[in-house]
Protein backbone atom coordinates (compact mmCIF):
# COMPACT_ATOMS: atom_id res chain seq x y z
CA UNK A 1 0.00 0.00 0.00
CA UNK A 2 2.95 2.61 1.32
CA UNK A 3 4.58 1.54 -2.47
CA UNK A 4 1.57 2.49 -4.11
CA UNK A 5 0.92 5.59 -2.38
CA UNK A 6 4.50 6.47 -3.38
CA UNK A 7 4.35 5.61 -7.04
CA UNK A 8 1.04 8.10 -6.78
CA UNK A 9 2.31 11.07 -5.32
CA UNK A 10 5.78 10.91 -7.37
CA UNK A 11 3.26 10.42 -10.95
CA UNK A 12 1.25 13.87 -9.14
CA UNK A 13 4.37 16.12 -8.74
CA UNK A 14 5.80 15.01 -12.04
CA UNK A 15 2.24 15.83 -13.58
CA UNK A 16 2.81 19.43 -11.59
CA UNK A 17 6.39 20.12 -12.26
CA UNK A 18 5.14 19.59 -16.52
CA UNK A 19 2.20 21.77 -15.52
CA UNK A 20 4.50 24.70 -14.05
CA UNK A 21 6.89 24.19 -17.28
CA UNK A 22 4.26 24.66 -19.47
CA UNK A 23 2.70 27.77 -18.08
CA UNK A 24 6.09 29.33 -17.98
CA UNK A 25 7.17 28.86 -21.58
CA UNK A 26 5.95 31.65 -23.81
CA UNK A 27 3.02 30.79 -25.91
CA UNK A 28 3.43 30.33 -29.69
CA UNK A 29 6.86 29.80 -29.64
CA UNK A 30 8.49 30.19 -33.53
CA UNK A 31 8.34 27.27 -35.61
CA UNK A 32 11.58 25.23 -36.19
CA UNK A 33 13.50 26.02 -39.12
CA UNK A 34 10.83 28.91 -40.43
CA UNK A 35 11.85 32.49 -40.91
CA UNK A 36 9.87 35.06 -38.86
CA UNK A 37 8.73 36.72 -42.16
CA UNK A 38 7.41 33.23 -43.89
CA UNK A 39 6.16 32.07 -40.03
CA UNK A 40 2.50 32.31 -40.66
CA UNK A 41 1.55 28.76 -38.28
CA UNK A 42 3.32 31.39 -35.66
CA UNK A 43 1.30 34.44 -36.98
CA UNK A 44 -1.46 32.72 -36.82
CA UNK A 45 -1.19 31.44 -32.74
CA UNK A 46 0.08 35.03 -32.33
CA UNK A 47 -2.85 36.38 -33.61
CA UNK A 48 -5.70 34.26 -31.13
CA UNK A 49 -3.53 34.35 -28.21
CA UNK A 50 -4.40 36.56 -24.92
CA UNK A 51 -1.07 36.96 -23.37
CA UNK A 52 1.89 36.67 -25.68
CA UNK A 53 2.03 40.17 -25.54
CA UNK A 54 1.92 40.48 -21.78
CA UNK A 55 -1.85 41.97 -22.05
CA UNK A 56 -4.18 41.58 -19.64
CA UNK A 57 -6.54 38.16 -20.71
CA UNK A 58 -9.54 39.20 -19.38
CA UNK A 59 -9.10 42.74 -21.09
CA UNK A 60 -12.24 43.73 -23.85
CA UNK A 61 -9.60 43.75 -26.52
CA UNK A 62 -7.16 40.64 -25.24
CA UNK A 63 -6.00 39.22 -28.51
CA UNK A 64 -5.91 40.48 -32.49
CA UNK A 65 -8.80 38.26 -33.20
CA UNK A 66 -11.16 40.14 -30.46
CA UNK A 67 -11.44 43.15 -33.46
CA UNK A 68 -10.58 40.79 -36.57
CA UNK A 69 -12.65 37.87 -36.73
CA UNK A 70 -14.75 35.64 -38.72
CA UNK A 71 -14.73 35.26 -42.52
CA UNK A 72 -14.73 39.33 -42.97
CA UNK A 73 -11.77 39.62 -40.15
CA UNK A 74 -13.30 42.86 -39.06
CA UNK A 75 -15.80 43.02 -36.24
CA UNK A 76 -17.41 45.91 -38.45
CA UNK A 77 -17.28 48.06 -35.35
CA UNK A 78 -15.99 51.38 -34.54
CA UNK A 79 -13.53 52.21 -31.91
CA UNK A 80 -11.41 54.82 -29.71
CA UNK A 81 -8.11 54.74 -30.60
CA UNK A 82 -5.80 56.93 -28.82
CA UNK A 83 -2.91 58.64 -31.59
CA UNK A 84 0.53 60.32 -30.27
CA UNK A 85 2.32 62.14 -32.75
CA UNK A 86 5.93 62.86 -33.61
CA UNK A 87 5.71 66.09 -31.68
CA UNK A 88 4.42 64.08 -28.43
CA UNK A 89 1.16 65.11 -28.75
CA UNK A 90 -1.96 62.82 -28.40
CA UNK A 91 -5.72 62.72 -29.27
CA UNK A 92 -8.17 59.95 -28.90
CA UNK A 93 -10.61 59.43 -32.37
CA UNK A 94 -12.88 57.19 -33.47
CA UNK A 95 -11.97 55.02 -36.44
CA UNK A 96 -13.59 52.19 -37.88
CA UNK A 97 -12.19 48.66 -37.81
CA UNK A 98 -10.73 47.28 -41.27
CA UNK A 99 -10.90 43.96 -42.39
CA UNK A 100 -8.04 42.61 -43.14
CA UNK A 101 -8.57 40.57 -45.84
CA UNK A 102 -6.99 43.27 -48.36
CA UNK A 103 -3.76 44.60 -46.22
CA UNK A 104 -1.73 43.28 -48.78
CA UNK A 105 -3.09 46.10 -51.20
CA UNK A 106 -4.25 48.12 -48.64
CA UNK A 107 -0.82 49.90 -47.85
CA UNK A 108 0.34 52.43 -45.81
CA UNK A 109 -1.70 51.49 -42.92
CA UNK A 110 -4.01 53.38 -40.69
CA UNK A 111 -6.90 55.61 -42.13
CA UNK A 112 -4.46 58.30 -41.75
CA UNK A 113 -1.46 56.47 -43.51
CA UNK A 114 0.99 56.52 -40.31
CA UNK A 115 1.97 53.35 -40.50
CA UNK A 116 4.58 51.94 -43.75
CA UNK A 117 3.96 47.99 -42.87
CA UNK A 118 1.55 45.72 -41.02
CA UNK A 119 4.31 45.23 -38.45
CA UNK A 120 4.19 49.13 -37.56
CA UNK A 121 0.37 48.90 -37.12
CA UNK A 122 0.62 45.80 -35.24
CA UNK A 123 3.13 47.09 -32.14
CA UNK A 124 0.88 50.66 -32.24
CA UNK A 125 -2.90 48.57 -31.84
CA UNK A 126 -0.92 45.77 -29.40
CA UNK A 127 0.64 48.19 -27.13
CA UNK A 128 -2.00 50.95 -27.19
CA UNK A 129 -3.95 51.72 -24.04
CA UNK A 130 -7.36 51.66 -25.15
CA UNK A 131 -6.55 48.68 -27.17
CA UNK A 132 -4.97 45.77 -26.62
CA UNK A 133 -2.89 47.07 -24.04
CA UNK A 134 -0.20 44.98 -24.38
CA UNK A 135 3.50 45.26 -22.49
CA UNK A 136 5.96 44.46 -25.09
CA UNK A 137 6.33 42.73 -28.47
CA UNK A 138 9.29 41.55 -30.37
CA UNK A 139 10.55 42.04 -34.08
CA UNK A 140 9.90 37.96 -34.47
CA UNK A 141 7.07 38.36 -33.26
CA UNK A 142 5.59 41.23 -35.31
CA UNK A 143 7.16 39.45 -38.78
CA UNK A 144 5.04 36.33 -38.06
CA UNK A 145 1.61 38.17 -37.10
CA UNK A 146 2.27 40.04 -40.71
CA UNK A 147 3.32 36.91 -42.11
CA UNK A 148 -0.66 35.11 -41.37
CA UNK A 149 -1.81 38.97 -42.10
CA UNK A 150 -0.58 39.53 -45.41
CA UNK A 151 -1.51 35.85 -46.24
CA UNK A 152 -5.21 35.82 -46.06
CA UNK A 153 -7.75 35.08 -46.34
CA UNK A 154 -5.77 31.65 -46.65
CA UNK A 155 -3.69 31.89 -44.02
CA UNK A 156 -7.13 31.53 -41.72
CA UNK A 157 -7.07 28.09 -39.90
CA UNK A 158 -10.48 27.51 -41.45
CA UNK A 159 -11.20 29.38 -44.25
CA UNK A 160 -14.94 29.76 -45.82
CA UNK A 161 -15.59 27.18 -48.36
CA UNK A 162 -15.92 28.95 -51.57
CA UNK A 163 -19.83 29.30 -52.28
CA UNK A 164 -20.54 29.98 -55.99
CA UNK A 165 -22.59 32.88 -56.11
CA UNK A 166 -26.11 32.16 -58.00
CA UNK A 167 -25.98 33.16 -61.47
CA UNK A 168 -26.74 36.85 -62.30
CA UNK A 169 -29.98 37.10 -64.37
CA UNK A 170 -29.75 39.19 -67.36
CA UNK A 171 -31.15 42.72 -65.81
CA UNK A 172 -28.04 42.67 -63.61
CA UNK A 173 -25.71 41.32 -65.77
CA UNK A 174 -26.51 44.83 -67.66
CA UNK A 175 -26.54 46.30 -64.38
CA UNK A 176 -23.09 45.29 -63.63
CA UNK A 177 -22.01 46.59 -67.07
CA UNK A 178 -23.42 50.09 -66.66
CA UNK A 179 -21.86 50.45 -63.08
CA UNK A 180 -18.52 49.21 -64.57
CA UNK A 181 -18.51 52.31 -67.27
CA UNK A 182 -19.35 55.07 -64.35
CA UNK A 183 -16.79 53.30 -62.36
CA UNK A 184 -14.20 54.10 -65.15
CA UNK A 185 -15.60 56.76 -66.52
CA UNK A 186 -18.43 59.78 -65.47
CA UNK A 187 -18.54 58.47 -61.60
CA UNK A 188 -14.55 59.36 -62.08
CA UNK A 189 -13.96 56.70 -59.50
CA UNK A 190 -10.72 55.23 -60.70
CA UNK A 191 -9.13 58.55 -60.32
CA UNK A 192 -8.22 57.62 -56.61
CA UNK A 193 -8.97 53.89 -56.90
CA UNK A 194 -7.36 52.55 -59.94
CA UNK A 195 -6.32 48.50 -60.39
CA UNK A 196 -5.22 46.07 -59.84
CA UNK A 197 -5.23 47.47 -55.76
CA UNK A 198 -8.08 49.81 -56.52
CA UNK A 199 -6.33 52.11 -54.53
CA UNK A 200 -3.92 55.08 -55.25
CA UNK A 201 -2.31 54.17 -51.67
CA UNK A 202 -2.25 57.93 -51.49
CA UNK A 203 -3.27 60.31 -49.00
CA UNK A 204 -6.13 62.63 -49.99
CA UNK A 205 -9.56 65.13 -49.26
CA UNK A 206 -12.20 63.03 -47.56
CA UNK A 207 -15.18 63.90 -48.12
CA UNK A 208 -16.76 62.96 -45.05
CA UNK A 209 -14.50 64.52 -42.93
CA UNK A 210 -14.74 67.49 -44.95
CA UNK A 211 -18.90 67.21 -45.10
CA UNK A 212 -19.56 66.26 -41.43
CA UNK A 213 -16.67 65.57 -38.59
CA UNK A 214 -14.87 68.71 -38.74
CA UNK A 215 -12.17 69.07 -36.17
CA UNK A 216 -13.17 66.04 -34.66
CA UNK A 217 -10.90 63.69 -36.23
CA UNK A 218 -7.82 65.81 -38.08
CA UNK A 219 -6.89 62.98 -40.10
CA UNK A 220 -3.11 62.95 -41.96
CA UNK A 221 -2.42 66.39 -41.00
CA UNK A 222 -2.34 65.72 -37.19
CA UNK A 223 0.68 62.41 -38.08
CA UNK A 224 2.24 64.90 -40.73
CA UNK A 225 0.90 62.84 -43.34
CA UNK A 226 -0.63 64.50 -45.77
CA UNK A 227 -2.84 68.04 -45.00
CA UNK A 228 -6.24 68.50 -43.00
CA UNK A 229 -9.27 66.80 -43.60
CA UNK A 230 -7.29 63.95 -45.53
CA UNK A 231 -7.36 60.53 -45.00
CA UNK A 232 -5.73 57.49 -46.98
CA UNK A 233 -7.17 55.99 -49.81
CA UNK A 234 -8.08 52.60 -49.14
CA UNK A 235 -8.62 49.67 -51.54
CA UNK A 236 -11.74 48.95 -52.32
CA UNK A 237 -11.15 45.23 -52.76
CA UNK A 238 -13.49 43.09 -50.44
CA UNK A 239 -15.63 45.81 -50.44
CA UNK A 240 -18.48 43.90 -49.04
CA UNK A 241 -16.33 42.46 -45.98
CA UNK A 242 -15.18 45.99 -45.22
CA UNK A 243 -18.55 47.73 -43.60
CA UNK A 244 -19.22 50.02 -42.87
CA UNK A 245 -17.56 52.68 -45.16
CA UNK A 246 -15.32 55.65 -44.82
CA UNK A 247 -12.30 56.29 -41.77
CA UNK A 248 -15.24 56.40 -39.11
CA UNK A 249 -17.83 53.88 -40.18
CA UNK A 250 -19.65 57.11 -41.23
CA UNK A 251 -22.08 55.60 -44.01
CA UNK A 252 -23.67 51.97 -43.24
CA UNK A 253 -24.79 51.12 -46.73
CA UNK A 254 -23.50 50.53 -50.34
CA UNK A 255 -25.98 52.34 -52.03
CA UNK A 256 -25.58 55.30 -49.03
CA UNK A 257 -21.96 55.61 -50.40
CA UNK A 258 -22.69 55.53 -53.89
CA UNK A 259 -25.66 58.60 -53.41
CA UNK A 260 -23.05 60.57 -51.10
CA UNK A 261 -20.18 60.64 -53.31
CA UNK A 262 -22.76 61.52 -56.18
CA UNK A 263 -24.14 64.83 -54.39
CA UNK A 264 -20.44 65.45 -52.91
CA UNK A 265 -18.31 65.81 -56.09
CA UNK A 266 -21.46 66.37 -58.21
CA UNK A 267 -21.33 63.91 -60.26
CA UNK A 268 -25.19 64.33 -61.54
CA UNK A 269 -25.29 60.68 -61.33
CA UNK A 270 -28.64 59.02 -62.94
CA UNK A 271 -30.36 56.80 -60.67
CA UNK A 272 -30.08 53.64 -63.26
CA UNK A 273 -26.23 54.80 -63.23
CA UNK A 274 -26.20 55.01 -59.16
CA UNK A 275 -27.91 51.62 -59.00
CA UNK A 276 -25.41 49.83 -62.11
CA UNK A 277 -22.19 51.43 -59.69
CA UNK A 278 -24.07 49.61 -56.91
CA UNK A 279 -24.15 46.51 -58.81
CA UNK A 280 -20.56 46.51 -60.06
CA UNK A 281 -19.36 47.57 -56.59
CA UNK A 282 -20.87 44.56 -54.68
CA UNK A 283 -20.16 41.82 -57.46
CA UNK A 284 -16.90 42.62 -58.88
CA UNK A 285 -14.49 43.52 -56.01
CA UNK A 286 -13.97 40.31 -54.17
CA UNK A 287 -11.26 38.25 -55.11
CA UNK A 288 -12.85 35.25 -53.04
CA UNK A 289 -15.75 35.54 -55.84
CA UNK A 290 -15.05 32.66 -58.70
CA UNK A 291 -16.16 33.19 -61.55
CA UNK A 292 -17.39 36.60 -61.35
CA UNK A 293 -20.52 38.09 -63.30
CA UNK A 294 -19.56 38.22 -66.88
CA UNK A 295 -20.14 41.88 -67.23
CA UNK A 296 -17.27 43.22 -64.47
């Protein structure tokens, strides 16, 4: 019986001295023989986990994937962010939360364009205050999380089966066609958001700021981007994963954005032309989307 009892409690503190060992080596360690930059099991682990980064678990924003989630990788939300400049100074704005299903054409990063890589955006979100509120991150560690970033939407551990889309019927097949001539033409649209990124990646007047939020948010010119009231250009691929639209989530809808740029830069728009951009907009932008309508 003593042997037994022995043979027990030896098995329990070898169980406990594996348990303690376990908890104290750092979670999603790099994976053997993988660069940082091509690490993307790492990036991945990195990106789920609630305390590689020192943050507080039990935080509202504990890991990457509490904001980016699902098949859009945006929780379509808006949030405080808190913004220090290089002079030292900070404000706190709202700003919508991107999906990040298009940062590889989406560069620079940021609605303002402060950031040149993913990496850059990554430390400033995981060490923010009001975000994830994280105590320290390493280079490694910042080359992986880009490296599952820059690789999705198949980088996800489960990605979303690919769902044809039913067949467009012939109305919007011509719808599609109209929307893709204002798109490239009258609606002047691919002045700012030309292909293959559908972005300029430049920084530029946004109309909503300009229209609406004033002094509220001051944009590029406050991170010596670009001048007041200007904002980034972002791609417009995976539109439809990317609502709602504009730096601040200002404008909910598709066909809200298309009737606001319309009366903003006067573009005298007819509504058959308003609903064909529509159309083209919300069929022909996701790269997910095989085969597309015939008419985009």
């Amino acid at each position: 019986m003593k042997t037994q009892t022995l043979v027990l409690l030896a098995f329990l503190l070898t169980m406990s001295v594996s348990a303690n060992a376990a908890a104290q080596q750092p979670p999603c360690p790099p994976t053997p023989g993988v660069p940082a930059i091509q690490d993307i099991a790492r990036g991945r682990c990195l990106f789920h986990s609630t305390r590689a980064f020192g943050q507080d678990p039990g935080g509202p924003y504990a890991s990457c994937a509490i904001c980016h989630y699902g098949q859009d990788k945006t929780d379509h939300g808006v949030h405080l962010l808190q913004i220090t400049n290089r002079a030292g100074q900070t404000i706190e704005v709202l700003r919508k939360t991107p999906s990040l299903l298009k940062a590889t054409e989406d560069f620079p990063y940021g609605a303002d364009g402060r950031f040149d890589s993913v990496q850059d955006a990554a430390r400033a979100a995981i060490l923010s205050p009001v975000e994830m509120r994280g105590t320290s991150i390493s280079a490694d560690q910042l080359d992986a999380l880009a490296a599952f970033i820059l690789a999705l939407p198949a980088s996800d551990a489960h990605p979303a089966p690919s769902t044809p889309a039913p067949a467009p019927d012939a109305q919007t097949l011509q719808l599609i066609a109209i929307g893709k001539t204002v798109f490239f033409g009258k609606g002047t649209c691919v002045t700012c958001h030309s292909d293959p990124d559908f972005t300029n990646h430049t920084i530029t007047t946004n109309q909503v700021n300009l229209s609406f939020t004033g002094t509220t948010d001051p944009g590029a010119a406050f991170v010596e981007t670009g001048g007041p009231v200007m904002f980034k250009v972002p791609s417009l691929l995976f539109l439809n994963a990317d609502k709602p639209f504009m730096h601040n989530g200002a404008i909910a809808r598709l066909v809200q954005l298309v009737r606001f740029y319309n009366e903003s830069l006067l573009l005298k728009l007819t509504g058959r032309e308003m609903t064909g951009l529509e159309y083209w907009l919300r069929n022909c932008l996701d790269p997910r989307r095989d085969p597309k309508p015939a008419t985009c």
